[in-house]
Protein backbone atom coordinates (compact mmCIF):
# COMPACT_ATOMS: atom_id res chain seq x y z
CA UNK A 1 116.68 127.80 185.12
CA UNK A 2 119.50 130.38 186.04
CA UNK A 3 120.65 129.99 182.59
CA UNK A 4 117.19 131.15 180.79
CA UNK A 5 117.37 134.59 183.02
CA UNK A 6 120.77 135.31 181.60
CA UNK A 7 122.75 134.00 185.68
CA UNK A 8 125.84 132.41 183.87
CA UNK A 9 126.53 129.42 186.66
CA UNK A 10 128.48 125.97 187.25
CA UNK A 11 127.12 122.97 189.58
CA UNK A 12 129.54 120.93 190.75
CA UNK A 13 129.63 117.94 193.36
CA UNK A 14 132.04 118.30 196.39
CA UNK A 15 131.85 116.05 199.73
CA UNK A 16 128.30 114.44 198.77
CA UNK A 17 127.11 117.44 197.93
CA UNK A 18 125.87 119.53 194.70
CA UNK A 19 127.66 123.13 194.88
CA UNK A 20 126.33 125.50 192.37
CA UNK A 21 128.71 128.45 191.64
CA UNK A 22 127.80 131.92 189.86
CA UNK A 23 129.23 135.17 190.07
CA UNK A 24 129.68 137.04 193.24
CA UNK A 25 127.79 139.79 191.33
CA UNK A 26 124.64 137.60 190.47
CA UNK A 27 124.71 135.77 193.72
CA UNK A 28 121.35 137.69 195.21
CA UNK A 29 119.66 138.03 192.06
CA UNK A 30 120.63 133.81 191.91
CA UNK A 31 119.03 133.49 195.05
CA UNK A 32 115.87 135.87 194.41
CA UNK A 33 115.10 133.22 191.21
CA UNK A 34 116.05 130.05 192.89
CA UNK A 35 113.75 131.02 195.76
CA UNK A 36 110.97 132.54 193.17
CA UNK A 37 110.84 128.82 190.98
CA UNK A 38 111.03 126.77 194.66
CA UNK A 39 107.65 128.78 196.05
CA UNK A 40 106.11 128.48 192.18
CA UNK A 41 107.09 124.75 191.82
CA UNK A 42 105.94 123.47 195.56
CA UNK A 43 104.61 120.08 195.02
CA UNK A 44 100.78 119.96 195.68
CA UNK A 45 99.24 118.73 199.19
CA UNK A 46 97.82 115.63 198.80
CA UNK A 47 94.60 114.84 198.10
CA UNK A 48 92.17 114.52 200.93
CA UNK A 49 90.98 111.94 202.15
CA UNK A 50 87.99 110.35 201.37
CA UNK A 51 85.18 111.01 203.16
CA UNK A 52 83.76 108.53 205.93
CA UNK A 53 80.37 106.89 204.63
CA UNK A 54 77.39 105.00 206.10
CA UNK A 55 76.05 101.81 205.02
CA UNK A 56 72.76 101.11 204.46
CA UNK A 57 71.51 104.45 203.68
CA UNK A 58 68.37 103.50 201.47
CA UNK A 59 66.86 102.39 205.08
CA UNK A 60 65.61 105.27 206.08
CA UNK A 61 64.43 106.72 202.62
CA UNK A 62 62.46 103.25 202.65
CA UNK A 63 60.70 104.28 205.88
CA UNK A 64 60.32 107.96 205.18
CA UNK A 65 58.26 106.95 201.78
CA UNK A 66 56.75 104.52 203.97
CA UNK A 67 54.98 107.07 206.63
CA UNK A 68 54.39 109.52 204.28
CA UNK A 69 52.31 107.17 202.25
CA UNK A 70 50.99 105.52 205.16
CA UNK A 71 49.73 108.40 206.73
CA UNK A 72 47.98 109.70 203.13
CA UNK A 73 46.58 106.38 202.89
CA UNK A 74 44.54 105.92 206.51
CA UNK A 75 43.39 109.86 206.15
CA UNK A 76 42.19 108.82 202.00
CA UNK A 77 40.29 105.53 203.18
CA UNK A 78 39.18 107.17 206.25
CA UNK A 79 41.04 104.75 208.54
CA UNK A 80 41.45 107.47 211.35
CA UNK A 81 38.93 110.30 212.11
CA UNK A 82 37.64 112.31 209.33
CA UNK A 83 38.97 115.54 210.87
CA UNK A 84 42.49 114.50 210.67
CA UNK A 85 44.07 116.57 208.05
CA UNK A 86 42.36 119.07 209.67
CA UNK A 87 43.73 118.17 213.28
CA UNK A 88 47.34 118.22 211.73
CA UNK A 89 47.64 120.59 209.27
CA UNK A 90 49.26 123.61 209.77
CA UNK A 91 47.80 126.44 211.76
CA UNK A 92 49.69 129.62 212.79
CA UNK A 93 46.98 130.40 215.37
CA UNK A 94 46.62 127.19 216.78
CA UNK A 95 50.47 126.42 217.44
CA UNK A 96 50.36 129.84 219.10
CA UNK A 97 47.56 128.40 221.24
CA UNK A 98 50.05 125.49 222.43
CA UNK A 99 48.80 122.98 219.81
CA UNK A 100 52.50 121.96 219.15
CA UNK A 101 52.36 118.69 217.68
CA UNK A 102 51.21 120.28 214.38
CA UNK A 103 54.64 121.30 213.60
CA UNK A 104 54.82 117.42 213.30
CA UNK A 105 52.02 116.08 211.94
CA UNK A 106 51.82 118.58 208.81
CA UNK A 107 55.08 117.16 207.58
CA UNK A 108 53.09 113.95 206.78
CA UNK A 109 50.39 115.68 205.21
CA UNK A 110 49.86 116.58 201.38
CA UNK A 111 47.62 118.37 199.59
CA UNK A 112 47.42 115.54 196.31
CA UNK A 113 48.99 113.08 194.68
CA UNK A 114 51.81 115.86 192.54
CA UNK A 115 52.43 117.55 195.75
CA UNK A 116 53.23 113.78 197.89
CA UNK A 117 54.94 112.68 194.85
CA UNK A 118 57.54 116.04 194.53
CA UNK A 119 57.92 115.18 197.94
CA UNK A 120 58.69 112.03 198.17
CA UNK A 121 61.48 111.82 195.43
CA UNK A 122 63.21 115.01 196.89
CA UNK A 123 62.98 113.45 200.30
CA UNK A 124 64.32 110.31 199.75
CA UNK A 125 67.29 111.79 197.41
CA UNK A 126 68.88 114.58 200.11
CA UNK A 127 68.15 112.12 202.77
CA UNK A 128 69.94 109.16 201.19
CA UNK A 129 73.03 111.74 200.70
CA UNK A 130 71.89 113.14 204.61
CA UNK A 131 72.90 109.42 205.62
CA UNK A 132 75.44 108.35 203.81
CA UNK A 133 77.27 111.21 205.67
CA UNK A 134 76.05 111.07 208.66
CA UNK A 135 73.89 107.37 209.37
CA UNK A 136 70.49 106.88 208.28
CA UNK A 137 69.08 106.77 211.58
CA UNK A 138 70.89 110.39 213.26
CA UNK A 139 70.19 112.15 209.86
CA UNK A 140 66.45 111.23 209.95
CA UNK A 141 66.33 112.32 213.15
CA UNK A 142 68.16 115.66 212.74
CA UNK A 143 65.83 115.82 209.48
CA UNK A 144 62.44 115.16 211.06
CA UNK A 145 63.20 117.55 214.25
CA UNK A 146 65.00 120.08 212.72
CA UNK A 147 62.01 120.72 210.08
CA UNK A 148 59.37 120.23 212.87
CA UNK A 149 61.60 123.53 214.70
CA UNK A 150 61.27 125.25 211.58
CA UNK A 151 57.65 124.93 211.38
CA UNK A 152 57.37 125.82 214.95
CA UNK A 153 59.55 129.21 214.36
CA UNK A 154 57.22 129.85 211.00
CA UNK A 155 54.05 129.51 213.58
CA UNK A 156 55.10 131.23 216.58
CA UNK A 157 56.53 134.38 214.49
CA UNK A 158 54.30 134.29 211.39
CA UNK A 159 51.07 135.90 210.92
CA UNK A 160 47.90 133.83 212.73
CA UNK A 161 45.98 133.33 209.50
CA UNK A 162 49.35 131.34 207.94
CA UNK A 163 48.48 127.06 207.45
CA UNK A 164 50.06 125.09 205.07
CA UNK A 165 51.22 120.97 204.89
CA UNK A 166 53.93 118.80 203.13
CA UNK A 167 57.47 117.55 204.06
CA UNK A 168 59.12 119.72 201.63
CA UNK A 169 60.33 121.84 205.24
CA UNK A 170 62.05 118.32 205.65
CA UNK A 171 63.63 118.10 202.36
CA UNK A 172 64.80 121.09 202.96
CA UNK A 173 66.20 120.83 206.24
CA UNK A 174 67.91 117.48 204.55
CA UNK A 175 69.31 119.78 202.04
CA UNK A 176 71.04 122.36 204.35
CA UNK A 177 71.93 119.42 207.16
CA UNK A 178 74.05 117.83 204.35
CA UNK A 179 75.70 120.97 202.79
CA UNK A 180 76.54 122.28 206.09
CA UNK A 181 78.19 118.51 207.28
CA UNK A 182 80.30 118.24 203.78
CA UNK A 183 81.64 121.98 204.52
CA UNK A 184 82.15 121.73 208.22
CA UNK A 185 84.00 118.50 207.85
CA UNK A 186 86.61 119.08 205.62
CA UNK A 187 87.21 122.77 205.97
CA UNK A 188 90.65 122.62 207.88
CA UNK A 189 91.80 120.21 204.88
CA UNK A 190 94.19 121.63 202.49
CA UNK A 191 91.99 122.88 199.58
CA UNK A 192 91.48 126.16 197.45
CA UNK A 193 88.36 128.03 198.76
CA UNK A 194 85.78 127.28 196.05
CA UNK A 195 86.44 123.21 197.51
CA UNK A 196 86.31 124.14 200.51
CA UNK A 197 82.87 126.32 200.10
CA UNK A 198 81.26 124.43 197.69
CA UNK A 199 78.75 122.50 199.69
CA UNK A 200 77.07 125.36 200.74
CA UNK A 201 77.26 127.19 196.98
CA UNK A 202 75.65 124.10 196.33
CA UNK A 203 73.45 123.68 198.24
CA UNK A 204 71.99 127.74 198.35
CA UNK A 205 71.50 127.10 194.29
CA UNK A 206 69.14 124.15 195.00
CA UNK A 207 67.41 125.97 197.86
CA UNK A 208 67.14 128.88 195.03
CA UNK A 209 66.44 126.35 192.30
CA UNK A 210 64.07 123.90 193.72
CA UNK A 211 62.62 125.58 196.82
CA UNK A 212 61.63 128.54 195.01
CA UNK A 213 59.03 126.79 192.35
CA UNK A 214 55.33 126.77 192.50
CA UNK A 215 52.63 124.01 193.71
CA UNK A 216 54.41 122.64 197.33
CA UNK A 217 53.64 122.91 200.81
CA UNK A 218 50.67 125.60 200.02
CA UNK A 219 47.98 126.47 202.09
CA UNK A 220 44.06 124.79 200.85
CA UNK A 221 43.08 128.23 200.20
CA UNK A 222 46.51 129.24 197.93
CA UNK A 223 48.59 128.39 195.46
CA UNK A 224 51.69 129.71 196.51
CA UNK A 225 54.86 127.90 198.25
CA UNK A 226 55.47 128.22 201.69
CA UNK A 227 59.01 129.98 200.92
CA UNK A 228 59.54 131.23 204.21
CA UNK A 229 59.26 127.28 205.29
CA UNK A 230 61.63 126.43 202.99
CA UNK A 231 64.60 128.96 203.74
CA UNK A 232 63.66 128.45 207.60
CA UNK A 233 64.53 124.36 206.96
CA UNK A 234 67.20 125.14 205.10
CA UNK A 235 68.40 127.22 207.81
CA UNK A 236 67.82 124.79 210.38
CA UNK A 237 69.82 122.22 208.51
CA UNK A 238 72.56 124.30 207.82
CA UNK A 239 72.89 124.70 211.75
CA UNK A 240 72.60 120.90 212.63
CA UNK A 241 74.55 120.09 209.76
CA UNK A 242 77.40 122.07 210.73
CA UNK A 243 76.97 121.38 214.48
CA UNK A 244 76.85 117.67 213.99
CA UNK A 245 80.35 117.73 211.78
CA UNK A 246 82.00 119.43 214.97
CA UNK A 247 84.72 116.49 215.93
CA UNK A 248 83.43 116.15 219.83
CA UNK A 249 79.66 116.55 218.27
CA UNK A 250 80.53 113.73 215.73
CA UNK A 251 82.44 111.68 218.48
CA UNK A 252 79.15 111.91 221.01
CA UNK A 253 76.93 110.61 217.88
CA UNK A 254 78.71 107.37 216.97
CA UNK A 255 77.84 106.14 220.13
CA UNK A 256 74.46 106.77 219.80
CA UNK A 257 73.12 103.44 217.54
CA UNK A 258 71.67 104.40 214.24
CA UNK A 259 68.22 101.80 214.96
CA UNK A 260 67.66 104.23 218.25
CA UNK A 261 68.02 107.49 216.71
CA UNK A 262 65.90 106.25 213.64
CA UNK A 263 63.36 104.98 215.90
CA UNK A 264 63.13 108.19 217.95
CA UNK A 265 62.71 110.37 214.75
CA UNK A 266 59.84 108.33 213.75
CA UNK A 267 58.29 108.43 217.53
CA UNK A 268 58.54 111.84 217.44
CA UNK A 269 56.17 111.56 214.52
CA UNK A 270 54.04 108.94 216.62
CA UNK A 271 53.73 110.89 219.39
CA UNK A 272 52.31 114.50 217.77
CA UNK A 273 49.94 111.93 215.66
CA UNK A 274 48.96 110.52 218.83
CA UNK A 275 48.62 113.63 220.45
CA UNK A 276 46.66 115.25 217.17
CA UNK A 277 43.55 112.98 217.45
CA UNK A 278 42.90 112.63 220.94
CA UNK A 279 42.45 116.24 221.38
């Protein structure tokens, strides 16, 4: 190397050791190349490690499709009372009026078979992903509660008049809790920036892409998204997500069992249902 710059040198090998000799005159401009190649020829870190994943994923896309098509089912063939999507739905003014559980219940609502549909692939897709990061059952949970807060924050600090249905809030939330968790959890690894800020890139294009179309989570009267909805999931997710990747945060969840926090996500749901038709 000291030879291509013109430094004129001899290595030779004296008590174990490799000497290389050069001029006393090229002896700092020597050691201003040998140090130059040795910061521009570092060997790279190695590659991170893999990232930890869940089994059994696909559980609790299988019960998400499940509710959602469960609940559109008993309202279509007028299993519960014929007020229901009515009673759920929802309402700006009524949520204001303490009628909480609707920030549940409208996640299980649709307005049609397109709109469930939309729903139900995008669902199950970021929520597989959402648990094989994090467990089926905590993601679901994080998932169903974080988009229920959403819809609560769109209620209590929207205009009255605003109603609208569908679990695209959800997917939503789903999208933003796994961005956030891939970014959080390996951003002290040793990786150029766009690695180590891709998730969230990512995950703001789909937000832009998907969450920006027309024909979802609408109100009856409309045919316009619920954007707001959608960026306040998103939101929400991105805050659990990155929350939950904390090491002490992701410590105090593995010791929570996946079957209890799936089965509190989906009596959460239970419980505004419950509470929706007996008032």
């Amino acid at each position: 190397m000291l030879a291509a710059v013109g430094i004129p040198g001899v290595v030779t090998f004296e008590e174990a050791y490799f000497v290389l000799r050069v001029n006393v005159s090229d002896v700092e401009q020597a050691r201003q190349h040998l140090r130059q190649y040795e910061s521009e020829n570092r060997p790279a870190p190695p590659p991170p490690p893999p990232p930890r994943l869940h089994a059994n994923a696909w559980v609790g896309c299988l019960i998400y499709v499940g509710c959602l098509m469960g609940v559109a089912y008993a309202i279509s063939n007028g299993l519960v009372r014929l007020d229901a999507f009515e009673t759920g739905e929802m309402h700006a003014a009524r949520v204001q009026a303490g009628q909480w559980w609707r920030a549940w219940t409208a996640l299980t609502l649709h307005l049609d078979g397109a709109h469930l549909a939309a729903n139900l692939g995008a669902g199950a897709w970021f929520g597989y992903l959402a648990a094989r990061q994090i467990g089926s059952g905590t993601a679901w949970f994080l998932i169903v509660n974080g988009a229920a807060l959403a819809n609560l924050l769109e209620a209590l600090f929207g205009p009255p008049e605003h109603r609208s249905v569908g679990a695209s809030t959800a997917v939503f939330t789903a999208l933003g809790l796994m961005s956030a968790y891939s970014w959080r959890e390996r951003y002290q690894l040793p990786q150029r920036w766009a690695r180590r800020w891709g998730p969230l890139v990512a995950g703001v294009i789909l937000l832009g892409w998907t969450g920006s179309g027309s024909g979802t989570d609408s109100a009856p009267a409309t045919e316009n998204i619920d954007l707001v909805a959608h960026v306040a999931g998103f939101g929400v997710g991105i805050l659990l997500g990155a929350t939950a990747a904390l090491p002490r945060v992701r410590r105090a969840l593995d010791h929570v069992p996946q079957w209890l926090a799936g089965a509190a996500a989906l009596a959460s749901i239970a419980i505004a249902w419950c509470r929706a038709l007996l008032s």
